[in-house]
C-alpha atoms as a PDB file:
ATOM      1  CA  UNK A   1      12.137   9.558  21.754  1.00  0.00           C
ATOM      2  CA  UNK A   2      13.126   8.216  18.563  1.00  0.00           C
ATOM      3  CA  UNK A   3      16.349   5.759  18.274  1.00  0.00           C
ATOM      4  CA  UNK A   4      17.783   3.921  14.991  1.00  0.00           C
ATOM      5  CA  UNK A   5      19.861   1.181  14.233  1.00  0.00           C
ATOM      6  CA  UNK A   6      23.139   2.511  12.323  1.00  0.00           C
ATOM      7  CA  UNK A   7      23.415  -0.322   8.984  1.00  0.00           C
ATOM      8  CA  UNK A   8      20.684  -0.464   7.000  1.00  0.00           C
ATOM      9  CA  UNK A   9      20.186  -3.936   5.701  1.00  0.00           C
ATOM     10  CA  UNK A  10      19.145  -6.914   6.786  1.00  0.00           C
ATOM     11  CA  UNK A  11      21.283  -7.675  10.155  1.00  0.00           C
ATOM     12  CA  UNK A  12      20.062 -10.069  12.729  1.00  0.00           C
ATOM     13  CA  UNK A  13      22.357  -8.635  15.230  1.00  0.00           C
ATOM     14  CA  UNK A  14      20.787  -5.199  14.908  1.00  0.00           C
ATOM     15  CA  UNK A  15      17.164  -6.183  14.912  1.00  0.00           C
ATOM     16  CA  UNK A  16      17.668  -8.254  18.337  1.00  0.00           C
ATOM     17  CA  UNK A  17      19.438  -4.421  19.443  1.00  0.00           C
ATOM     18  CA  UNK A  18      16.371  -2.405  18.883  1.00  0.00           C
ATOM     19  CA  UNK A  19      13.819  -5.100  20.676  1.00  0.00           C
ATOM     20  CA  UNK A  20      16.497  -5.383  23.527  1.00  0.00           C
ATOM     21  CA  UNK A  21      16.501  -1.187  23.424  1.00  0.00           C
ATOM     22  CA  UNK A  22      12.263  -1.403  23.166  1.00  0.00           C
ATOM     23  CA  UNK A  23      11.864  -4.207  25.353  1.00  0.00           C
ATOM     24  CA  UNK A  24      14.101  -1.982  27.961  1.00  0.00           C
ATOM     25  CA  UNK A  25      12.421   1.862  27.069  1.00  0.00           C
ATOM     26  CA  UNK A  26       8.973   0.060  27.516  1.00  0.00           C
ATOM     27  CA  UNK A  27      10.127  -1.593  31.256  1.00  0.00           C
ATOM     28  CA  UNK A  28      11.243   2.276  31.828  1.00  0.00           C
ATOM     29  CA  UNK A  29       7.898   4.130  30.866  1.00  0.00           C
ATOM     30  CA  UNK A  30       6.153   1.424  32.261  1.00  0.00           C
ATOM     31  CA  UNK A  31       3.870   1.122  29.845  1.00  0.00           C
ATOM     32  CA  UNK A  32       5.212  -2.732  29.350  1.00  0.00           C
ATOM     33  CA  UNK A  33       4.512  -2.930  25.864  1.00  0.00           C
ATOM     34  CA  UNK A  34       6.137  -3.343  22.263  1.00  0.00           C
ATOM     35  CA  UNK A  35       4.949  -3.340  18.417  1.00  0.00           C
ATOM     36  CA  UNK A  36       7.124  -4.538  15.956  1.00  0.00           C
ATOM     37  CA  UNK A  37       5.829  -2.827  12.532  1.00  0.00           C
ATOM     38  CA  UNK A  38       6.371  -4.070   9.446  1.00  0.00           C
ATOM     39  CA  UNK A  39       4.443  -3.968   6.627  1.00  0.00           C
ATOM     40  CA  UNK A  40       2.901  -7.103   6.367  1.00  0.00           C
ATOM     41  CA  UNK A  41       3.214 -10.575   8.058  1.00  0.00           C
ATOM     42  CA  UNK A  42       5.311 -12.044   5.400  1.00  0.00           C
ATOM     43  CA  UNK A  43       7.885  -9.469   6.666  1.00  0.00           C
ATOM     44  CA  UNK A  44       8.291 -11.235   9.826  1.00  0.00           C
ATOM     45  CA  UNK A  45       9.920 -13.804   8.182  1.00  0.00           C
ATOM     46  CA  UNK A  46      13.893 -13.983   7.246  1.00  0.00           C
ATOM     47  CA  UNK A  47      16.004 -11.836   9.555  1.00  0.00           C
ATOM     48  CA  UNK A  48      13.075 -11.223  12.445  1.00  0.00           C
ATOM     49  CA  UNK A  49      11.791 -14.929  12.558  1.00  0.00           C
ATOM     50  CA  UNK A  50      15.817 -16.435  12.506  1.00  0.00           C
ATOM     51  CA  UNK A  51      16.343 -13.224  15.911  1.00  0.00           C
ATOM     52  CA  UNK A  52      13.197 -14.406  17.509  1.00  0.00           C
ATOM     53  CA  UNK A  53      12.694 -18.121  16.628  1.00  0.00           C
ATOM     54  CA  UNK A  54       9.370 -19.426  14.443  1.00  0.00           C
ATOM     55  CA  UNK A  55       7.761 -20.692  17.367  1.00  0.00           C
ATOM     56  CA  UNK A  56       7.643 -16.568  18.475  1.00  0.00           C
ATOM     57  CA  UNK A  57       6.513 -15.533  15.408  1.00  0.00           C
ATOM     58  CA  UNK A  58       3.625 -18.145  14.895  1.00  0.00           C
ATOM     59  CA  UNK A  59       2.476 -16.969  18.491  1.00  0.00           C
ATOM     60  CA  UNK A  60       2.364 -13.416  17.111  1.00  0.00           C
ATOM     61  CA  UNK A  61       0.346 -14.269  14.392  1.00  0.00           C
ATOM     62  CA  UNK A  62      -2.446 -15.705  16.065  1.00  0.00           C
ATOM     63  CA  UNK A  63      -5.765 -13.569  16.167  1.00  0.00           C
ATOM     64  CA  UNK A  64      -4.780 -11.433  19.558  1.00  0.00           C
ATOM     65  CA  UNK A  65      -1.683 -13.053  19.296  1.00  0.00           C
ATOM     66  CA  UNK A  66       1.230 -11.746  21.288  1.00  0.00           C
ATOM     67  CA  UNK A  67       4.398 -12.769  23.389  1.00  0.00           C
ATOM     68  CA  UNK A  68       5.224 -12.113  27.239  1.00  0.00           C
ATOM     69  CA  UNK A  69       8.967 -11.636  27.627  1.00  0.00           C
ATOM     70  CA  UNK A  70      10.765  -9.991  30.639  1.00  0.00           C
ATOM     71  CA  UNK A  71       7.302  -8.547  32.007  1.00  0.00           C
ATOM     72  CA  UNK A  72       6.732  -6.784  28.393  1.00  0.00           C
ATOM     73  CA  UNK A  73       4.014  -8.019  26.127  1.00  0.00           C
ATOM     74  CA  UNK A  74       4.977  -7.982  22.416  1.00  0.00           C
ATOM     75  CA  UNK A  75       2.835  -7.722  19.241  1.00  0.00           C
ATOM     76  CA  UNK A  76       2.919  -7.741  16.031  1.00  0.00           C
ATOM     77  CA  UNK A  77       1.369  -4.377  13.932  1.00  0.00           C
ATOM     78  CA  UNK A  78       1.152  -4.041   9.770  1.00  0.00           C
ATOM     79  CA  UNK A  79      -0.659  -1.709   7.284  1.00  0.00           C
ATOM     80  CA  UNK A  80      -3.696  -4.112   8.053  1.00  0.00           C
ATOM     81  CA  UNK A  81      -2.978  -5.741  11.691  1.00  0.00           C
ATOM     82  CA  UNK A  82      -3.805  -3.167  14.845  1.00  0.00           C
ATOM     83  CA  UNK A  83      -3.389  -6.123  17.672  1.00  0.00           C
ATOM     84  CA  UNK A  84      -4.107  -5.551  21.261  1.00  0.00           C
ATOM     85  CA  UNK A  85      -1.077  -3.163  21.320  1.00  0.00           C
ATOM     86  CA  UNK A  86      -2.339   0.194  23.425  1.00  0.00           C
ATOM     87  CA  UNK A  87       0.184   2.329  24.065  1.00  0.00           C
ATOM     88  CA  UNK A  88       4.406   1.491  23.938  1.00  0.00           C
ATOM     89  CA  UNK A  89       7.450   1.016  22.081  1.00  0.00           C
ATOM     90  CA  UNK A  90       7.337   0.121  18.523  1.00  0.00           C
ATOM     91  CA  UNK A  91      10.005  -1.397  16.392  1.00  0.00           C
ATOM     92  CA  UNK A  92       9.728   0.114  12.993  1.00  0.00           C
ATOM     93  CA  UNK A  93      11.400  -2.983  11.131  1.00  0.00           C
ATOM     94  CA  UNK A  94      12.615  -2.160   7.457  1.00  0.00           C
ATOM     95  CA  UNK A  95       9.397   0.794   7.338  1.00  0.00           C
ATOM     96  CA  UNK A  96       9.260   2.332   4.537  1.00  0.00           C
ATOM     97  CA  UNK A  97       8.915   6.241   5.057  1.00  0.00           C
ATOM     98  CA  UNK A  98       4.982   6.297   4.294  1.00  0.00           C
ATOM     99  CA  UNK A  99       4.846   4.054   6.839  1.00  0.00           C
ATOM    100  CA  UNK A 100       7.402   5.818   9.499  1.00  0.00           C
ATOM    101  CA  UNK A 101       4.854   8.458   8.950  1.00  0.00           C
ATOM    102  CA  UNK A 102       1.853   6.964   9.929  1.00  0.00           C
ATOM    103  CA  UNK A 103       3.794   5.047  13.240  1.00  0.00           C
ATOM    104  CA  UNK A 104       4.851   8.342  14.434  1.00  0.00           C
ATOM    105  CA  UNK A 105       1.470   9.804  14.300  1.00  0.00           C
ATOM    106  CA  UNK A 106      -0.218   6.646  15.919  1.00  0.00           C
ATOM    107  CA  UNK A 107      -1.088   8.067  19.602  1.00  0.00           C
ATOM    108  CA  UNK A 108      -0.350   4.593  20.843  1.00  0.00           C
ATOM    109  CA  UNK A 109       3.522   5.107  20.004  1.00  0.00           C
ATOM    110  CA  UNK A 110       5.845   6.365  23.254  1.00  0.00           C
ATOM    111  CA  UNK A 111       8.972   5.822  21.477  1.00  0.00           C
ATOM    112  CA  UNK A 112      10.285   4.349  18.086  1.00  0.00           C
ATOM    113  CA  UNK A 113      13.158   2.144  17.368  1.00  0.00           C
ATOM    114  CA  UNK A 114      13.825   2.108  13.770  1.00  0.00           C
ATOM    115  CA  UNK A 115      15.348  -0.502  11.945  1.00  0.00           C
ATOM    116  CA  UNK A 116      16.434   1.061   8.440  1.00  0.00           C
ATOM    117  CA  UNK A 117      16.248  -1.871   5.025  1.00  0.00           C
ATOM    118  CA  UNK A 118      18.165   0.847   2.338  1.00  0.00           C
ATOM    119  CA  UNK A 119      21.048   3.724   3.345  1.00  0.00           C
ATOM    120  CA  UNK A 120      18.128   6.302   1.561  1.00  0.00           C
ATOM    121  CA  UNK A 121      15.089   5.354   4.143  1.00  0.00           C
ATOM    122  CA  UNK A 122      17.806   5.681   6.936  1.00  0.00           C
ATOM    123  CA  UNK A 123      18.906   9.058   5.650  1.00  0.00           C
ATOM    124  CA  UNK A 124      15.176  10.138   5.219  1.00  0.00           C
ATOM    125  CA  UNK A 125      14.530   9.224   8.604  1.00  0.00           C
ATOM    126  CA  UNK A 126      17.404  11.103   9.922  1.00  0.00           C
ATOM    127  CA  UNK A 127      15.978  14.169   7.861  1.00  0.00           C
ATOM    128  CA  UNK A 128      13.056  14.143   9.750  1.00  0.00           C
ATOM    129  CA  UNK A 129      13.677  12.888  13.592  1.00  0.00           C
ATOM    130  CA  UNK A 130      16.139  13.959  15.750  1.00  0.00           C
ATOM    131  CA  UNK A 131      17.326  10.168  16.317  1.00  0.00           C
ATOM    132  CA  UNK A 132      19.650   8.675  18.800  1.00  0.00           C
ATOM    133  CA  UNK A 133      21.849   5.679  16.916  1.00  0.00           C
ATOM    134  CA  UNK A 134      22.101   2.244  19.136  1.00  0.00           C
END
């Protein structure tokens, strides 16, 4: 299934919605894991490292680096970083729609939480995926 936050832009309070909404879709399908996508690890600062803490996002970047939180094992995935993620949630944070693509199409994906930067890459989005707002 495919769910979106509603304001595009860069809101704290609607990044920690979608990992609260992954972190609970992936306890459901029991596959007990979640990606958060971005494009590259400079990304994870600003809005995700100040909703997660540095100390979380310094684990994440370590080689095979990943967090265990409420019995759900988060990565981290960009154009360049796979991690040990194998099959879950992903958080498609401020994706561009080249990217949305290529998440959607990734066999490891169950569900996708996106997490819209600019009003046209949410309205794309909405184009293409029958999406259910958070």
């Amino acid at each position: 299934m495919y769910f979106h936050t509603t304001k595009p832009g860069p809101w704290i309070e609607d990044f920690q919605t979608a990992l609260v909404k992954a972190i609970v879709l992936a306890q459901e399908n029991g596959t007990n894991e979640v990606a958060i996508a971005v494009h590259q690890k400079g990304n994870l600062t600003g809005v995700i490292e100040e909703a997660i803490g540095e100390a979380a996002v310094k684990q994440l970047l370590k080689p095979a680096g990943y967090i265990d939180f409420e019995g759900v094992r988060l990565f981290v995935i960009t154009d360049k970083i796979r991690s040990g993620f194998r099959h879950g949630v992903i958080v498609a944070a401020y994706a561009s729609t080249k990217l949305m693509e290529k998440l959607t199409a990734d066999y490891r994906t169950t569900d996708v939480v996106y997490v819209p930067w600019q009003p046209d890459e949410l309205t794309a989005y909405l184009q293409k995926y029958t999406s259910i707002p958070l």
